[in-house]
C-alpha atoms as a PDB file:
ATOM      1  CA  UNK A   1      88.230  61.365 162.472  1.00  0.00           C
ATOM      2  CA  UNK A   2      85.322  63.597 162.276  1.00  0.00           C
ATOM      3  CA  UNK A   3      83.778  61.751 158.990  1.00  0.00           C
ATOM      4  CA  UNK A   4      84.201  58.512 160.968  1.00  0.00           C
ATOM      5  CA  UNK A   5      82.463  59.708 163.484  1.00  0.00           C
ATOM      6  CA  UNK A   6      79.491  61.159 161.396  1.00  0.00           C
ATOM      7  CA  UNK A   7      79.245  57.777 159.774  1.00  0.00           C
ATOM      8  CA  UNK A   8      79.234  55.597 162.884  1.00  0.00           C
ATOM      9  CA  UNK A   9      76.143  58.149 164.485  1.00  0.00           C
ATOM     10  CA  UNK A  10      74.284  57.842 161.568  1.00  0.00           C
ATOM     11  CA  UNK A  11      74.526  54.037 161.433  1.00  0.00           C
ATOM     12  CA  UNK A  12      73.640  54.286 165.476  1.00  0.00           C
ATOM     13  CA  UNK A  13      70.551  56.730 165.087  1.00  0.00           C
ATOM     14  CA  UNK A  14      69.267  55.166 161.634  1.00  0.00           C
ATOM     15  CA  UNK A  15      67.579  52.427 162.874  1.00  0.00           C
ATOM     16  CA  UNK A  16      63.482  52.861 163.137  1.00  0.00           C
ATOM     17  CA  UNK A  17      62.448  52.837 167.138  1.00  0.00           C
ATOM     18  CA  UNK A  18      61.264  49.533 168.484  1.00  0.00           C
ATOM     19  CA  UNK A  19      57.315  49.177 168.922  1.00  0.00           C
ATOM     20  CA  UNK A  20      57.879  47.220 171.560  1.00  0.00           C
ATOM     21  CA  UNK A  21      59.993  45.231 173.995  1.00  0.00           C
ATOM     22  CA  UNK A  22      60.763  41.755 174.965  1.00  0.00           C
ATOM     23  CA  UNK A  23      61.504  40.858 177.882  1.00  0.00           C
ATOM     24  CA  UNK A  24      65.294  39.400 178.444  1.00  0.00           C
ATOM     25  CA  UNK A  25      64.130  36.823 180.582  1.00  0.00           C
ATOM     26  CA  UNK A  26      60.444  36.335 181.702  1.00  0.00           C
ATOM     27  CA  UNK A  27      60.025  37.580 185.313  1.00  0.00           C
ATOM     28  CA  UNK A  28      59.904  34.904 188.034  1.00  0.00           C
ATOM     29  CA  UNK A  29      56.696  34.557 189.366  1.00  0.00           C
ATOM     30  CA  UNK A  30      58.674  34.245 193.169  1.00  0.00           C
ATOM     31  CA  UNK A  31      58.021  37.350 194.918  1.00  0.00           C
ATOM     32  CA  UNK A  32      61.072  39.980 194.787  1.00  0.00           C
ATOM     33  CA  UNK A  33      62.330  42.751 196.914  1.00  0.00           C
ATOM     34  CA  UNK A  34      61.173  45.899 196.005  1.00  0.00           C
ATOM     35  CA  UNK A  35      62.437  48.920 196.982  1.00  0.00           C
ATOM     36  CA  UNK A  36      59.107  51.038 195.781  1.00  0.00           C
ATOM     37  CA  UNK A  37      55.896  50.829 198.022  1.00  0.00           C
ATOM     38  CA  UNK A  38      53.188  50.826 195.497  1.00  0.00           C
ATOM     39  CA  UNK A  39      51.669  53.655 196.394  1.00  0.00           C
ATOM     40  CA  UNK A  40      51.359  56.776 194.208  1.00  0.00           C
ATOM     41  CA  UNK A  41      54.494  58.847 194.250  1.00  0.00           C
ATOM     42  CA  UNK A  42      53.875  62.270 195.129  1.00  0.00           C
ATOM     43  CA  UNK A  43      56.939  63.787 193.740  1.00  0.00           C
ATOM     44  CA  UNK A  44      59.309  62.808 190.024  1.00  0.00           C
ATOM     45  CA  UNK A  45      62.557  63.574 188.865  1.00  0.00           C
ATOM     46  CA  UNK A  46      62.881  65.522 185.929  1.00  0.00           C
ATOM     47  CA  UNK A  47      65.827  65.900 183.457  1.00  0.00           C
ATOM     48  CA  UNK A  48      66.196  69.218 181.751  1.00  0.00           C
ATOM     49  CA  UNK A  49      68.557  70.632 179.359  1.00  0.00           C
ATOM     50  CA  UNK A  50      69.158  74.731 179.384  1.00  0.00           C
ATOM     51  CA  UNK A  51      69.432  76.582 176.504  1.00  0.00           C
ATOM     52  CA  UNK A  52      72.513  78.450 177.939  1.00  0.00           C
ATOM     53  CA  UNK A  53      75.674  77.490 179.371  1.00  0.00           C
ATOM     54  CA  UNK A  54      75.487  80.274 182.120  1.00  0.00           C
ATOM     55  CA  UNK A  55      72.381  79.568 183.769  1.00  0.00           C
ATOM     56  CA  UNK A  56      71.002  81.924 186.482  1.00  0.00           C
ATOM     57  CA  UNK A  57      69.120  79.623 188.458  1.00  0.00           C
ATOM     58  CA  UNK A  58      68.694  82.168 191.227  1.00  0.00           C
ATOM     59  CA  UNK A  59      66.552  83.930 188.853  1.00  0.00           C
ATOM     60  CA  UNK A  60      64.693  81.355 188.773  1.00  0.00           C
ATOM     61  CA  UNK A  61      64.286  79.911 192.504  1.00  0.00           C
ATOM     62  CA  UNK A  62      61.463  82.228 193.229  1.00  0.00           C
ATOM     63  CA  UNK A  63      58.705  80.130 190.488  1.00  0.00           C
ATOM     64  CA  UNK A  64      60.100  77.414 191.149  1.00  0.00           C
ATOM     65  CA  UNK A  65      59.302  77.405 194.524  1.00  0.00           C
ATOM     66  CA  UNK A  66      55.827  78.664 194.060  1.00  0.00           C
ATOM     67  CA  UNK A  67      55.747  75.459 192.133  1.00  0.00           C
ATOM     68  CA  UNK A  68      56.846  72.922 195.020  1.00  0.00           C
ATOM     69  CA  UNK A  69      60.013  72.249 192.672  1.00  0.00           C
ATOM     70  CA  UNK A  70      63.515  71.497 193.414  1.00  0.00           C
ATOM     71  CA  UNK A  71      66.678  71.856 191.686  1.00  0.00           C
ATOM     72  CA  UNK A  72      68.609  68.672 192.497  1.00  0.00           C
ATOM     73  CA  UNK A  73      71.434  68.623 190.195  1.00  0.00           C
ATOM     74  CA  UNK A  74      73.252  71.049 188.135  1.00  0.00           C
ATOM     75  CA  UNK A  75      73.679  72.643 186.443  1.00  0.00           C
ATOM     76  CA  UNK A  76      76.272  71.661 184.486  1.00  0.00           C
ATOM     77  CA  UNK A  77      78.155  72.403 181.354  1.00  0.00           C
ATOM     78  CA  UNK A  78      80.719  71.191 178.868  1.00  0.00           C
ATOM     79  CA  UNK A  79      82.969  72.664 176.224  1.00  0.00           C
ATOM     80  CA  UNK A  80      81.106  70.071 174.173  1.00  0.00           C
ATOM     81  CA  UNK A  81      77.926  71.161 174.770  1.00  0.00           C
ATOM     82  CA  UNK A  82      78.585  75.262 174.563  1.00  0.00           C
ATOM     83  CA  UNK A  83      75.364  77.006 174.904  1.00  0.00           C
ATOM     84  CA  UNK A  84      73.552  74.612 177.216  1.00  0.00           C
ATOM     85  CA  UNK A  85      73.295  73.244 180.639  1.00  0.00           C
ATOM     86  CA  UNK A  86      71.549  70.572 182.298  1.00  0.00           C
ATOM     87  CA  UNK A  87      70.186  70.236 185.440  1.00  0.00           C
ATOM     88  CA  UNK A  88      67.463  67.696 187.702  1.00  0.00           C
ATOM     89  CA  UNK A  89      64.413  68.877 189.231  1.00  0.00           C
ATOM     90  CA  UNK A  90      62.239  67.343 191.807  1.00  0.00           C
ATOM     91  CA  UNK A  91      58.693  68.047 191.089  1.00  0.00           C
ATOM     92  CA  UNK A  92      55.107  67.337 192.785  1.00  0.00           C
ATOM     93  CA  UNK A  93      53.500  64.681 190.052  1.00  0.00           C
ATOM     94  CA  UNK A  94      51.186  67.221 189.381  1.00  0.00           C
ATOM     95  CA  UNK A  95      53.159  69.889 188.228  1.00  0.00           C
ATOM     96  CA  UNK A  96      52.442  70.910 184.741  1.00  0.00           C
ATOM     97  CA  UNK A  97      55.003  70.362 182.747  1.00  0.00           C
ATOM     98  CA  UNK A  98      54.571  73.743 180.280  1.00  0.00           C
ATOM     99  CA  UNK A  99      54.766  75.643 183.944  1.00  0.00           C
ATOM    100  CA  UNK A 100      57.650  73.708 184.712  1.00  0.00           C
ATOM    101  CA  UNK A 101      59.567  74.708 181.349  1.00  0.00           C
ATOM    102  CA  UNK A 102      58.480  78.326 181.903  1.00  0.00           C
ATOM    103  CA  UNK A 103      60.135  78.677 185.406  1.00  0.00           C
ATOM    104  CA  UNK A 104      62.722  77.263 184.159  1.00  0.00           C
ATOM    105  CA  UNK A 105      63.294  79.354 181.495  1.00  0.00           C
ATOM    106  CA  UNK A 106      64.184  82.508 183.945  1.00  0.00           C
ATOM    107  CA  UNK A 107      67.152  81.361 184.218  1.00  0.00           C
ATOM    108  CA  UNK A 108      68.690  82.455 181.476  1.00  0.00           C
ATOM    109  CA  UNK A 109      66.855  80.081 178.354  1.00  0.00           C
ATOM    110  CA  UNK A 110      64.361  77.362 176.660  1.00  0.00           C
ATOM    111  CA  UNK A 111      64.225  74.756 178.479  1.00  0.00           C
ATOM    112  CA  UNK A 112      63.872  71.453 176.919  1.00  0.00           C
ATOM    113  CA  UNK A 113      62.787  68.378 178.468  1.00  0.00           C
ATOM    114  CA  UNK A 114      64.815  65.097 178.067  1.00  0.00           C
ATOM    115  CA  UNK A 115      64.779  60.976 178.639  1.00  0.00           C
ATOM    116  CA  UNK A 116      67.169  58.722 180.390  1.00  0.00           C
ATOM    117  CA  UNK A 117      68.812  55.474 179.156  1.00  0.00           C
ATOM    118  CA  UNK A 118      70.460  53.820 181.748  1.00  0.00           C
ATOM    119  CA  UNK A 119      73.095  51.008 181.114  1.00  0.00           C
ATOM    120  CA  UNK A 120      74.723  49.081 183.999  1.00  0.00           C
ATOM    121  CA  UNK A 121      78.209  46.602 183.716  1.00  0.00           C
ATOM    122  CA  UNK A 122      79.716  45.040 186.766  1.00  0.00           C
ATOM    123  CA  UNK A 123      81.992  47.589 187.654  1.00  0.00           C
ATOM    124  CA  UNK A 124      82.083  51.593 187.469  1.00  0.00           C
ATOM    125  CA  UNK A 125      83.265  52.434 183.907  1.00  0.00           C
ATOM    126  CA  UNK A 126      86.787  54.599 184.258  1.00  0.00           C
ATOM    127  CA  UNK A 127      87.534  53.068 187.398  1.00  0.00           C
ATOM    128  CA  UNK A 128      84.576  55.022 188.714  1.00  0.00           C
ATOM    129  CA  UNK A 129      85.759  58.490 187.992  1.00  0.00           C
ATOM    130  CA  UNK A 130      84.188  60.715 185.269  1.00  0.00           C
ATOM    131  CA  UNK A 131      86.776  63.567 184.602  1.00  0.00           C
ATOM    132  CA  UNK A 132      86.399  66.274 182.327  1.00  0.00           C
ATOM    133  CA  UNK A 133      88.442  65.360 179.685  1.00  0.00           C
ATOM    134  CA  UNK A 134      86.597  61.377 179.795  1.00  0.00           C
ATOM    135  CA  UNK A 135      83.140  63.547 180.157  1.00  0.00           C
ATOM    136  CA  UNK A 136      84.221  65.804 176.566  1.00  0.00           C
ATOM    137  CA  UNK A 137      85.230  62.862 175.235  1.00  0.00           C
ATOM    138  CA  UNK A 138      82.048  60.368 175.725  1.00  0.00           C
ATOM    139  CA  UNK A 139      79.763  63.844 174.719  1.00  0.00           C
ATOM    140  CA  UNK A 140      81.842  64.327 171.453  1.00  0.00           C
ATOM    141  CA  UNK A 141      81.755  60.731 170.212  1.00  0.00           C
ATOM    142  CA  UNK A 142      77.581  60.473 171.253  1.00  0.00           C
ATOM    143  CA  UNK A 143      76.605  63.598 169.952  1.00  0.00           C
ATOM    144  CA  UNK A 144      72.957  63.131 170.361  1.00  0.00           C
ATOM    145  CA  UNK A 145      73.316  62.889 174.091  1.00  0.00           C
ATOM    146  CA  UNK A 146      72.905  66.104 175.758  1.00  0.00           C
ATOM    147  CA  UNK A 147      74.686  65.067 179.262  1.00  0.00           C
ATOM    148  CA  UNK A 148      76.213  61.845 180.379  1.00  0.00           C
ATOM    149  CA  UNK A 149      76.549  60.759 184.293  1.00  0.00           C
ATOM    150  CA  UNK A 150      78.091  57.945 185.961  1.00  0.00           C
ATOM    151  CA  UNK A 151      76.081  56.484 188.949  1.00  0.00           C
ATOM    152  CA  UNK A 152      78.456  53.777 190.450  1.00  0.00           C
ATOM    153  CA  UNK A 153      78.245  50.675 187.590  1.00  0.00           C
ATOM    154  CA  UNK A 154      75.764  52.495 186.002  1.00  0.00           C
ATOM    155  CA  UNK A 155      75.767  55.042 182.957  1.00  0.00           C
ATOM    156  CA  UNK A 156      73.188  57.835 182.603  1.00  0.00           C
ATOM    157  CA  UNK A 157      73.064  58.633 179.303  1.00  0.00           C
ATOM    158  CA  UNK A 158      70.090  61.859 178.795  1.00  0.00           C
ATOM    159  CA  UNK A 159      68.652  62.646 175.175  1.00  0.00           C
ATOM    160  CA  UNK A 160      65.621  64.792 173.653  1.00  0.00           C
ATOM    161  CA  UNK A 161      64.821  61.660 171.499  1.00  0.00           C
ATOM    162  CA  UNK A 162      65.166  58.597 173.611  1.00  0.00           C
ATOM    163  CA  UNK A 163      67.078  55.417 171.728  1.00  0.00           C
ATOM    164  CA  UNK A 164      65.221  52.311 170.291  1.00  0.00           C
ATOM    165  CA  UNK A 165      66.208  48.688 172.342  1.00  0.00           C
ATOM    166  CA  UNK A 166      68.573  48.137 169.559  1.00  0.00           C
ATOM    167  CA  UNK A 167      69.779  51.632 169.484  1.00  0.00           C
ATOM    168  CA  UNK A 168      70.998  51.497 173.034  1.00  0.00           C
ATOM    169  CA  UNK A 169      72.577  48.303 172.118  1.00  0.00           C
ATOM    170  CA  UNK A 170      74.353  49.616 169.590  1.00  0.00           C
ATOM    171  CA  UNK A 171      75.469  52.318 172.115  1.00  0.00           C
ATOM    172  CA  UNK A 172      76.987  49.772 174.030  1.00  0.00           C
ATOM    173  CA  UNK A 173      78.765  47.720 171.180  1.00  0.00           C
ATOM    174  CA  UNK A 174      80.001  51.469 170.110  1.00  0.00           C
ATOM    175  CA  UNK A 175      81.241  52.280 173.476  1.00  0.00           C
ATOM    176  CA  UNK A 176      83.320  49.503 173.381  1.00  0.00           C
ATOM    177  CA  UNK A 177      84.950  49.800 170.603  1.00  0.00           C
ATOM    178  CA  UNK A 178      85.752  53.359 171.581  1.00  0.00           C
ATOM    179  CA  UNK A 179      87.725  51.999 174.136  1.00  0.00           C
ATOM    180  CA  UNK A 180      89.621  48.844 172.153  1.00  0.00           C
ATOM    181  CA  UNK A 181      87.311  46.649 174.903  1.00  0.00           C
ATOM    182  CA  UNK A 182      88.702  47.971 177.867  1.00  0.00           C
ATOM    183  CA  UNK A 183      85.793  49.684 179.224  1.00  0.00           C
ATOM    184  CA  UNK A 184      82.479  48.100 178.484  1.00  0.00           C
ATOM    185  CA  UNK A 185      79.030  50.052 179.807  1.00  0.00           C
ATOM    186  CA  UNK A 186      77.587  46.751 180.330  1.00  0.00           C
ATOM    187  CA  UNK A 187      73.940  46.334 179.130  1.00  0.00           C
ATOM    188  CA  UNK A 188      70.457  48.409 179.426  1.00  0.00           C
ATOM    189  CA  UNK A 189      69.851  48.234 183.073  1.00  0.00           C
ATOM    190  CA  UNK A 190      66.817  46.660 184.171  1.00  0.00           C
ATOM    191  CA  UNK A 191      64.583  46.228 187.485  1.00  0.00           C
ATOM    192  CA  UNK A 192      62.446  43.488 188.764  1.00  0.00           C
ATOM    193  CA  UNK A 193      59.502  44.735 191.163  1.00  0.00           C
ATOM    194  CA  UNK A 194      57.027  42.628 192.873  1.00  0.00           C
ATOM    195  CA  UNK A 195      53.752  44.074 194.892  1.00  0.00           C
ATOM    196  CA  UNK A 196      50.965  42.595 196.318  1.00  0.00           C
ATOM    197  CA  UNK A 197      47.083  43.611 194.626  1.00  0.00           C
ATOM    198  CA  UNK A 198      44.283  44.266 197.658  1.00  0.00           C
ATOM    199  CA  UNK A 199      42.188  41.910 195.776  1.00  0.00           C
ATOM    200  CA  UNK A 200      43.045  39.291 192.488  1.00  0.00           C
ATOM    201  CA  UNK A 201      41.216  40.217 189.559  1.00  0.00           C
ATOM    202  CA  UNK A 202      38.648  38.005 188.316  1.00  0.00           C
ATOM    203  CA  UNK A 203      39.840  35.327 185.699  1.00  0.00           C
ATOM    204  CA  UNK A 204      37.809  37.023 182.651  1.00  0.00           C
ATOM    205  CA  UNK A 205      39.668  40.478 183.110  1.00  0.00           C
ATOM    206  CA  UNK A 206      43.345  39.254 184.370  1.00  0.00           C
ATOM    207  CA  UNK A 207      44.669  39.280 180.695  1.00  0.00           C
ATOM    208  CA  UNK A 208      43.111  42.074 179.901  1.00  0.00           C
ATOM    209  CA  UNK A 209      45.119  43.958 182.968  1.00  0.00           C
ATOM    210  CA  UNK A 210      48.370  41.916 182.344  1.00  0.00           C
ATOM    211  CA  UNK A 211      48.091  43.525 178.318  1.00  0.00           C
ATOM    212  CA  UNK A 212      47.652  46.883 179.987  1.00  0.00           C
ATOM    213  CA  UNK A 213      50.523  46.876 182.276  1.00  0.00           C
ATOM    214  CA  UNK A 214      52.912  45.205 179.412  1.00  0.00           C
ATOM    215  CA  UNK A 215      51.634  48.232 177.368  1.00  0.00           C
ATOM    216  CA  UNK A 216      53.153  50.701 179.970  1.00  0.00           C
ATOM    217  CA  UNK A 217      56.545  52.559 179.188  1.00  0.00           C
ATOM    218  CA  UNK A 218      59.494  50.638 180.129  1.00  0.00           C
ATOM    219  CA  UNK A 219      57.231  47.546 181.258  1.00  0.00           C
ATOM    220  CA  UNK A 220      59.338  44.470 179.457  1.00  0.00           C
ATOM    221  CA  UNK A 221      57.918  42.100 181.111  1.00  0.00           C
ATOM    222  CA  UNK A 222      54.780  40.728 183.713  1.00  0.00           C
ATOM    223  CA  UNK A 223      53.370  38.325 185.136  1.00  0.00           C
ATOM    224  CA  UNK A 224      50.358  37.866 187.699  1.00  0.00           C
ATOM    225  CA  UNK A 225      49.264  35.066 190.024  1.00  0.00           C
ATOM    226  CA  UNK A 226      46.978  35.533 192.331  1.00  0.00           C
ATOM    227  CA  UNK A 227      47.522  39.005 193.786  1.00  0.00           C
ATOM    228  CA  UNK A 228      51.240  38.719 193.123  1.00  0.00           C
ATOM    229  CA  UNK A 229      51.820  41.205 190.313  1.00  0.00           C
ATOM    230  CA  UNK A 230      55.625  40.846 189.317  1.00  0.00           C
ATOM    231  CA  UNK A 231      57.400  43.638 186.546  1.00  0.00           C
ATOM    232  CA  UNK A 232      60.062  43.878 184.471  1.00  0.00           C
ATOM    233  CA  UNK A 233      61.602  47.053 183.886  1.00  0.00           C
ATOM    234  CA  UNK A 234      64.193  47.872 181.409  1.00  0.00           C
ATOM    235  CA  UNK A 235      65.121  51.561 181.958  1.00  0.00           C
ATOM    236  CA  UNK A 236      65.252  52.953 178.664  1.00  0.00           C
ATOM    237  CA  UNK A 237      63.714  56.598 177.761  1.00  0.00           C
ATOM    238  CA  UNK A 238      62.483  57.590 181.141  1.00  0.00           C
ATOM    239  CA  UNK A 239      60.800  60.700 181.188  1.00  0.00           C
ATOM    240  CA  UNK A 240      60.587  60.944 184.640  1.00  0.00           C
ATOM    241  CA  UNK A 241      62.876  59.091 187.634  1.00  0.00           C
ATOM    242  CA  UNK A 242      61.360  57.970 191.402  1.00  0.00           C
ATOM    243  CA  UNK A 243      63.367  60.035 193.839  1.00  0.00           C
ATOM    244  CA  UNK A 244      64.028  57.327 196.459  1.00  0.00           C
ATOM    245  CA  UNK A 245      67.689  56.848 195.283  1.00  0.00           C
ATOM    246  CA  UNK A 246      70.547  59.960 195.326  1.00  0.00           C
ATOM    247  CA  UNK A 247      73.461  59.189 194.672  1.00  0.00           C
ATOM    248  CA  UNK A 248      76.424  59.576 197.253  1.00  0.00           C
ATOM    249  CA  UNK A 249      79.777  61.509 196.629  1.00  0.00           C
ATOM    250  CA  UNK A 250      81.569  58.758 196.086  1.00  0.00           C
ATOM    251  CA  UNK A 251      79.248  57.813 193.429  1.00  0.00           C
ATOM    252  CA  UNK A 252      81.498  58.262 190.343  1.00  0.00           C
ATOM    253  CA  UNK A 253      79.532  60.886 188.693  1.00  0.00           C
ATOM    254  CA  UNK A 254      80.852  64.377 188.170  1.00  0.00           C
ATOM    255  CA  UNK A 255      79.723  66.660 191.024  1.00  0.00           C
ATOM    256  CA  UNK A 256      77.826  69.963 190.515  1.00  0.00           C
ATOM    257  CA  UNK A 257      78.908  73.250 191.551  1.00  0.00           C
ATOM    258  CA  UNK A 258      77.240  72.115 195.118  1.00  0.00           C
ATOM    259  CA  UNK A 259      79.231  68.847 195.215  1.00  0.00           C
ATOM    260  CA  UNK A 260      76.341  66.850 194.459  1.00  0.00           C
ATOM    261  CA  UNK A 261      76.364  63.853 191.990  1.00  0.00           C
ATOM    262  CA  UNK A 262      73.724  63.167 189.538  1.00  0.00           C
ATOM    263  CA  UNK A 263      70.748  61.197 191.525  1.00  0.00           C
ATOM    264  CA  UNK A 264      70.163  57.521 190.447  1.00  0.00           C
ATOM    265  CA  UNK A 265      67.684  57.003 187.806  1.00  0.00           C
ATOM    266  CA  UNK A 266      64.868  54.218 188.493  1.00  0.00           C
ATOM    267  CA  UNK A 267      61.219  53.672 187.070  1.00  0.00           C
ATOM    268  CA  UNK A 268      58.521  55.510 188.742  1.00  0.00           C
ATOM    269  CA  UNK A 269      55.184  53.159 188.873  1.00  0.00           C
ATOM    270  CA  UNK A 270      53.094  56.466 188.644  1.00  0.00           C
ATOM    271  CA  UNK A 271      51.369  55.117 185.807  1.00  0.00           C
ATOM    272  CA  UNK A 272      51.034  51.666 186.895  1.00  0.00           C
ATOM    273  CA  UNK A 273      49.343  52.443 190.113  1.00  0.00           C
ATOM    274  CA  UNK A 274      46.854  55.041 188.133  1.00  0.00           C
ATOM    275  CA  UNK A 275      46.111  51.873 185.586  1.00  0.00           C
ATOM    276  CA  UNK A 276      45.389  49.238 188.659  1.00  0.00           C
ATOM    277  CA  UNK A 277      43.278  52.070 190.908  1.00  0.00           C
ATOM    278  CA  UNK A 278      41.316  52.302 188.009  1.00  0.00           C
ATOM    279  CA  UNK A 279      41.007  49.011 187.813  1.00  0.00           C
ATOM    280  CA  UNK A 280      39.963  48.617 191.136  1.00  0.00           C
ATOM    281  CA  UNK A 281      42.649  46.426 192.145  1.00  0.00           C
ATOM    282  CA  UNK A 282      44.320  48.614 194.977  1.00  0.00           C
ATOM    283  CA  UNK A 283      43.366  50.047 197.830  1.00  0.00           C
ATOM    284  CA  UNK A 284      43.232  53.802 197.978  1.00  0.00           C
ATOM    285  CA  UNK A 285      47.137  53.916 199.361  1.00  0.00           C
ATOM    286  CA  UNK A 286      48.649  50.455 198.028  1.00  0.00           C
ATOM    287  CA  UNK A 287      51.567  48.824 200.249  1.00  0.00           C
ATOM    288  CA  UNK A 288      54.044  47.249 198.577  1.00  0.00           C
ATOM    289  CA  UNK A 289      55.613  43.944 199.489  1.00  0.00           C
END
């Protein structure tokens, strides 16, 4: 059992990362609800794992602070994962992310940043419950995940070296086979956003800014017409979350020792609003549509 799985992770992991992304379906050019103003977000989430299985994060509550950061989930730990924990911040945009890592680090050791994959079916996986023995499971088949999180349909899956596109397909086509096809994780969840520009940019330089937002992390996708600038998002490697959405109890994830579940992941548009100030293509706080 343990060669098979050695074999099937190295035919998941073996592949060379994607350069670049296509877009499943070109983004309508209709305007879309979007939950995000376009404004720039003043706070992130961050995903951490903890070189320790025993955290003190009381130790560490007093830099934190001085840092304007909040620990939001976690930590927590698996027999799978002895040695480690992982835990959620919430953390002004500005905040450095070696000072981060060193606050962190009082509680107990290293702190290593990770990325986010998020996959979404039609229905909670596991009838929307994430036990211990399902959670030891999933972490022992994908060893190079270093926590896994249910957020109602969707699967969080957290990594220090994000998966290609067709490495997080193959996590899917792996996770069903797991499960002889009873429990699917659906496909690589994606977002559609659309915002309004304060002014259209002229004809010579709109190509030039659509190339520069495709270029963006996790951009699959975007169109522009007019001042209508509509995104596709595939949420694949995100190094930081928006904090609009936390998840409720009832969410399906496994609760910390607080009783809170794992918040849901979504794209920030940090960078995209830094890329069309400087473009001079917003005012100085954007509104969304």
């Amino acid at each position: 059992m343990k060669h098979l799985q050695h074999l099937c992770l190295a035919a998941l992991l073996g592949s060379p990362s994607a350069r670049g992304l296509e877009p499943t379906q070109e983004p309508s050019t209709t305007p879309a609800a979007s939950p995000h103003a376009l404004e720039r977000p003043r706070e992130v989430l961050r995903f951490y794992s903890l070189a320790t299985d025993k955290p003190e994060l009381a130790a560490a509550s007093g830099a934190l602070e001085a840092l304007g950061v909040s620990v939001v989930y976690g930590p927590q730990t698996a027999p799978r994962r002895k040695g480690a924990s992982f835990v959620v911040v919430r953390a002004p945009v500005q905040t450095a992310e070696r000072e981060l890592e060193k606050a962190l680090r009082r509680a107990g050791g290293a702190a290593r940043p990770l990325v986010c994959t998020v996959f979404e079916g039609a229905e909670p996986p596991h009838e929307g419950l994430l036990d211990d023995d399902t959670l030891d499971d999933l972490l022992a088949w994908f060893d190079s995940a270093a926590w896994i999180d249910f957020s109602g349909a969707r699967t969080q899956m957290y990594f220090e070296r994000g998966p290609s596109a067709k490495e997080a397909k193959a996590i899917t086509e792996r996770y069903a086979m797991m499960y002889e096809q009873n429990v699917r994780l659906g496909q690589l969840a994606t977002e559609t956003f659309t915002w309004e520009l304060a002014v259209a940019p002229e004809a010579s330089s709109a190509a030039r800014v659509l190339r520069d937002v495709r270029k963006l992390a996790g951009v699959a996708g975007a169109t522009l017409v007019g001042t209508t600038l509509t995104v596709a998002i595939e949420l694949l490697a995100l190094d930081t979350s928006g904090v609009g959405i936390v998840s409720s109890k009832d969410s399906g994830g496994r609760p910390d020792p607080t009783g809170r579940t794992a918040p849901r992941a979504s794209w920030s548009p940090l960078a995209l609003h830094e890329l069309l100030l400087a473009q001079g293509l917003l005012e100085t706080q954007g509104q969304g549509k």
